[in-house]
N, C-alpha and C. Protein backbone atom coordinates (compact mmCIF):
# COMPACT_ATOMS: atom_id res chain seq x y z
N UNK A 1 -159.48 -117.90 -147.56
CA UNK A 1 -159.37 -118.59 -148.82
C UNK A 1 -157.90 -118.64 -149.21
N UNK A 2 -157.21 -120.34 -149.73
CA UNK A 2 -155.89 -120.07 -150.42
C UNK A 2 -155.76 -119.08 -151.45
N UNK A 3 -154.42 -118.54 -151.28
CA UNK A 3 -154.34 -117.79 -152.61
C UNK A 3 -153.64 -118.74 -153.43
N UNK A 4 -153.80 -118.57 -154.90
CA UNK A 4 -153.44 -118.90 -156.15
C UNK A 4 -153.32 -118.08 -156.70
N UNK A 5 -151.67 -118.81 -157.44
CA UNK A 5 -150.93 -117.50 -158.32
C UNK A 5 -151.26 -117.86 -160.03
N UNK A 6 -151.60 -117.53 -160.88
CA UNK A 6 -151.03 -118.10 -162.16
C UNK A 6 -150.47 -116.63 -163.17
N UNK A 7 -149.62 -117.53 -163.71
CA UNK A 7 -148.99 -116.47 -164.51
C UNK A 7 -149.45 -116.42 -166.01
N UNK A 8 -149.96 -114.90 -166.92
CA UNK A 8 -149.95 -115.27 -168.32
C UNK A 8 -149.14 -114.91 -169.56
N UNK A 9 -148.58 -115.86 -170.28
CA UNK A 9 -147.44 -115.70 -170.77
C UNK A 9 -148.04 -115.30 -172.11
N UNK A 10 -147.05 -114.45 -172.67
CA UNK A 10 -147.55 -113.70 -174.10
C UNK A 10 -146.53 -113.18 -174.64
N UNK A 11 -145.81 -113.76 -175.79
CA UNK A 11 -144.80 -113.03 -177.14
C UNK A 11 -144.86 -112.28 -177.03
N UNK A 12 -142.92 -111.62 -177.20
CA UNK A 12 -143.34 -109.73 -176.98
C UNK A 12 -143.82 -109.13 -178.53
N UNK A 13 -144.05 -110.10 -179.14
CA UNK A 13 -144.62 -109.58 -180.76
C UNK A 13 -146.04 -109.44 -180.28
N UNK A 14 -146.44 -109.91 -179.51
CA UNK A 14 -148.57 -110.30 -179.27
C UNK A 14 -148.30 -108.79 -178.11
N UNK A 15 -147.61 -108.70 -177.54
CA UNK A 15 -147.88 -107.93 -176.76
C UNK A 15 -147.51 -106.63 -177.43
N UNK A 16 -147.12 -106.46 -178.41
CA UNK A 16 -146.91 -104.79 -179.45
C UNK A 16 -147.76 -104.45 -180.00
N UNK A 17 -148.62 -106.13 -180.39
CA UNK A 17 -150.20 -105.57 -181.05
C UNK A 17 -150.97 -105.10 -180.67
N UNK A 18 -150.91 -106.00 -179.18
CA UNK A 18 -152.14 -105.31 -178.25
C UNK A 18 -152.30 -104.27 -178.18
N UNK A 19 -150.63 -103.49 -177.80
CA UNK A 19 -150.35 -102.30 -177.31
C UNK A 19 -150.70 -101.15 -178.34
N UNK A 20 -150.05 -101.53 -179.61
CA UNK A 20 -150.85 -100.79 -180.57
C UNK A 20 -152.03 -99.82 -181.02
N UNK A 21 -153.20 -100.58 -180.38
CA UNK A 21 -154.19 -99.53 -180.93
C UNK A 21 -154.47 -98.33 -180.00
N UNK A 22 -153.07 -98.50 -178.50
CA UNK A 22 -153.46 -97.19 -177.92
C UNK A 22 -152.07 -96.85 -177.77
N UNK A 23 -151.83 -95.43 -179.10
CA UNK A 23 -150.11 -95.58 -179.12
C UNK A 23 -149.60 -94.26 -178.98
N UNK A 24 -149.90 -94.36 -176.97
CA UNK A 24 -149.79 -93.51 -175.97
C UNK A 24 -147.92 -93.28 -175.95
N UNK A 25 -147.32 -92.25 -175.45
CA UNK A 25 -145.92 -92.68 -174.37
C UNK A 25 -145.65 -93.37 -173.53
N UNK A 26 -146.82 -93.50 -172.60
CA UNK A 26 -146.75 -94.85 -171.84
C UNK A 26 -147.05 -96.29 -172.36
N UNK A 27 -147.74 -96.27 -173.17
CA UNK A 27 -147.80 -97.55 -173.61
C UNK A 27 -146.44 -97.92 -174.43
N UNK A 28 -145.62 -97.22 -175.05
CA UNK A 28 -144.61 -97.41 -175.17
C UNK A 28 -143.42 -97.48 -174.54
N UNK A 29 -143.48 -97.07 -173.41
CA UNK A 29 -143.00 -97.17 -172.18
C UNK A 29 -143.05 -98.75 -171.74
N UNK A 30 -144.73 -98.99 -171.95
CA UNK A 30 -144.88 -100.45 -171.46
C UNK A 30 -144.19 -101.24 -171.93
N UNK A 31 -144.70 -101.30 -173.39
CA UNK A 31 -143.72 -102.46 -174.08
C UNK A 31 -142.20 -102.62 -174.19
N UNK A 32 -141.47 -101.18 -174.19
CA UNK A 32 -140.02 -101.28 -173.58
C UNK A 32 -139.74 -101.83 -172.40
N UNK A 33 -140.41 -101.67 -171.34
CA UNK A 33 -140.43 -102.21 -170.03
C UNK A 33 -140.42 -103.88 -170.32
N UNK A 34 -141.63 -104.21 -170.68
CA UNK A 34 -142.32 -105.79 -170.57
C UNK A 34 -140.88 -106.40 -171.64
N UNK A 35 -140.61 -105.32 -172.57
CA UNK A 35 -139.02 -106.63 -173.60
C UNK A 35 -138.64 -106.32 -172.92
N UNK A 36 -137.40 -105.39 -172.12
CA UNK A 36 -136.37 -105.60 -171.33
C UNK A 36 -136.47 -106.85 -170.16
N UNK A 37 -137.71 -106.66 -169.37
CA UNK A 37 -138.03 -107.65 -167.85
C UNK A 37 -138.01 -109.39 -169.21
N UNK A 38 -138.61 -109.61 -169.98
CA UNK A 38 -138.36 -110.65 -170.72
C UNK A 38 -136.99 -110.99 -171.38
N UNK A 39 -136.39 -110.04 -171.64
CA UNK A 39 -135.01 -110.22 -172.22
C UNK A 39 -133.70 -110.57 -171.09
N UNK A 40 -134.31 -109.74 -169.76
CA UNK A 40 -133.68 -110.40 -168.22
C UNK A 40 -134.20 -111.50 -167.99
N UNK A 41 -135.25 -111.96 -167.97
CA UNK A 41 -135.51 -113.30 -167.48
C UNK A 41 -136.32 -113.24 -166.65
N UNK A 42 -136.76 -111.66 -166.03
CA UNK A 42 -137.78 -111.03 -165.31
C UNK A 42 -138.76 -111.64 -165.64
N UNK A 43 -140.01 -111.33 -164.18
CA UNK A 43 -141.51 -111.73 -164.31
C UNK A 43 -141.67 -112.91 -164.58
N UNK A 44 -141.18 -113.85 -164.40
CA UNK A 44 -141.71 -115.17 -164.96
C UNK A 44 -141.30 -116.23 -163.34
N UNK A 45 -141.75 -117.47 -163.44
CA UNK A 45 -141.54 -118.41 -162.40
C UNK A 45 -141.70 -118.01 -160.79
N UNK A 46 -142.78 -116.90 -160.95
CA UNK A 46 -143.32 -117.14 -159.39
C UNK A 46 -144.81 -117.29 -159.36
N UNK A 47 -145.38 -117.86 -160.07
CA UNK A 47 -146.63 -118.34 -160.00
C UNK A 47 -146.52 -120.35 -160.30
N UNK A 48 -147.68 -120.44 -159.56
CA UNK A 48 -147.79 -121.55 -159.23
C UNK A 48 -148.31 -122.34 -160.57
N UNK A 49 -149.08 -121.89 -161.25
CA UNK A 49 -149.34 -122.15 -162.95
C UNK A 49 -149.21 -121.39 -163.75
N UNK A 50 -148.88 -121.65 -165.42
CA UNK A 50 -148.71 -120.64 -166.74
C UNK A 50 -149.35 -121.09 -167.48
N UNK A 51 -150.05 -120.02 -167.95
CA UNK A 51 -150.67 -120.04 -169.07
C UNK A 51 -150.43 -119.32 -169.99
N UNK A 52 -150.69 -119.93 -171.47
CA UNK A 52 -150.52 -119.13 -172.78
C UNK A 52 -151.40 -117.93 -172.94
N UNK A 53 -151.49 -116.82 -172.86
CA UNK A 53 -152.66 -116.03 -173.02
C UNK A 53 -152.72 -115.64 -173.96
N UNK A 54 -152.31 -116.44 -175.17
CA UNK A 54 -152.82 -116.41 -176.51
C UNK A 54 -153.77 -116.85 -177.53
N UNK A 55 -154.88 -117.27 -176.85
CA UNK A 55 -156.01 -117.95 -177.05
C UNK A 55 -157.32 -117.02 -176.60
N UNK A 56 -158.22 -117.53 -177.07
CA UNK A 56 -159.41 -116.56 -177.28
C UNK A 56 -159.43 -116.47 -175.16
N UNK A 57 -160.01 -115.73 -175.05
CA UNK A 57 -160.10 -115.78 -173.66
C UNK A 57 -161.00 -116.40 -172.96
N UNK A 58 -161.70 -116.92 -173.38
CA UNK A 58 -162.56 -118.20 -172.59
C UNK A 58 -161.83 -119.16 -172.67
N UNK A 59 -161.06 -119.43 -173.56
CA UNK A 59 -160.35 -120.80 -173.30
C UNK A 59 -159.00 -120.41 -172.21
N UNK A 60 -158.74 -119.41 -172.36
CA UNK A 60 -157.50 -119.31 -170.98
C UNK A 60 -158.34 -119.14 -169.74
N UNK A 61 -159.78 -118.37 -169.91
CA UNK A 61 -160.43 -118.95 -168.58
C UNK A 61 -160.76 -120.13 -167.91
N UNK A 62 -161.00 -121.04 -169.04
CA UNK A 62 -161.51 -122.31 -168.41
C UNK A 62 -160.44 -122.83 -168.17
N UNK A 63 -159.13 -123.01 -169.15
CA UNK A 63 -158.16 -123.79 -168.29
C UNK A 63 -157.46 -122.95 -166.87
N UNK A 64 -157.84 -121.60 -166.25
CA UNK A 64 -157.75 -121.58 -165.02
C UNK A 64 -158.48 -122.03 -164.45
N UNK A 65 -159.89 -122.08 -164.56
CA UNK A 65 -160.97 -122.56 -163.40
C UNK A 65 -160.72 -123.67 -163.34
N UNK A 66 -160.61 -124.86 -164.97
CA UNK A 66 -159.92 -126.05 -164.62
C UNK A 66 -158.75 -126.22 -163.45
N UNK A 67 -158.08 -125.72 -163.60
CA UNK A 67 -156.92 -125.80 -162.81
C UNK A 67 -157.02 -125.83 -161.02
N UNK A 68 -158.00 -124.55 -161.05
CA UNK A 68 -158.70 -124.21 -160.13
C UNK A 68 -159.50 -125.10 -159.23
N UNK A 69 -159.89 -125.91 -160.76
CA UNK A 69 -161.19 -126.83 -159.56
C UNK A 69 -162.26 -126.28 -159.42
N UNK A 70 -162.67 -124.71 -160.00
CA UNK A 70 -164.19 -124.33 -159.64
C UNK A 70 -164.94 -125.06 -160.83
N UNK A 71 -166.09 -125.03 -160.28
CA UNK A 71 -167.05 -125.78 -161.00
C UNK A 71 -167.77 -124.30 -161.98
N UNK A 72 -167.56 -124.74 -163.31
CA UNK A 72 -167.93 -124.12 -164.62
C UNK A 72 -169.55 -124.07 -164.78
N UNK A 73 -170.14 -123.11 -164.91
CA UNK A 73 -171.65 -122.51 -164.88
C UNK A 73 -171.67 -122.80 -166.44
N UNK A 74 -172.94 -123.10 -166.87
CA UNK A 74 -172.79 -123.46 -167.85
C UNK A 74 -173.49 -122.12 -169.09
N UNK A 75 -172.94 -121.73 -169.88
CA UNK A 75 -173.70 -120.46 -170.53
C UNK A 75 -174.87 -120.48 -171.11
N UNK A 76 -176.04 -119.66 -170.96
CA UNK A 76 -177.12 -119.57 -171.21
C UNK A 76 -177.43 -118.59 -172.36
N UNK A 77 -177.96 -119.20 -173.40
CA UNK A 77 -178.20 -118.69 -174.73
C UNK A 77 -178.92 -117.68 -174.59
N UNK A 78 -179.03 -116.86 -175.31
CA UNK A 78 -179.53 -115.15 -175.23
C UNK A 78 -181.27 -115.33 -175.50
């Protein structure tokens, strides 16, 4: 199977919130890490698509599978 890369892009403000409700040393670690590699210019432009991953997460799913080309199952009510 090809591989496919996509990348998901996220404000380092969205990414402090996240980080937030588990406010470990490492997770602070993380987010120092993730601003510095963003403030270099790090992590970004080696994937083949970007996405905003600031949207509910079904919608950043479907526009990968879109992207993708897999064919979307359709959800079945409870």
């Amino acid at each position: 199977m090809q591989l496919r890369t996509v990348e998901l892009i996220v404000p380092v403000d969205e990414i402090g919130r996240r980080l937030a409700s588990d406010p470990t040393v490492a997770r602070r670690a993380d987010l120092a890490n993730a601003t510095e590699w963003l403030s270099a210019g790090l992590g970004s432009g080696l994937a083949e698509f970007v996405v905003s991953n600031d949207a509910p997460i079904e919608h950043v799913t479907a526009t990968i599978l879109e992207w993708l080309r897999w064919p979307m199952s359709k959800r079945q009510e409870p």
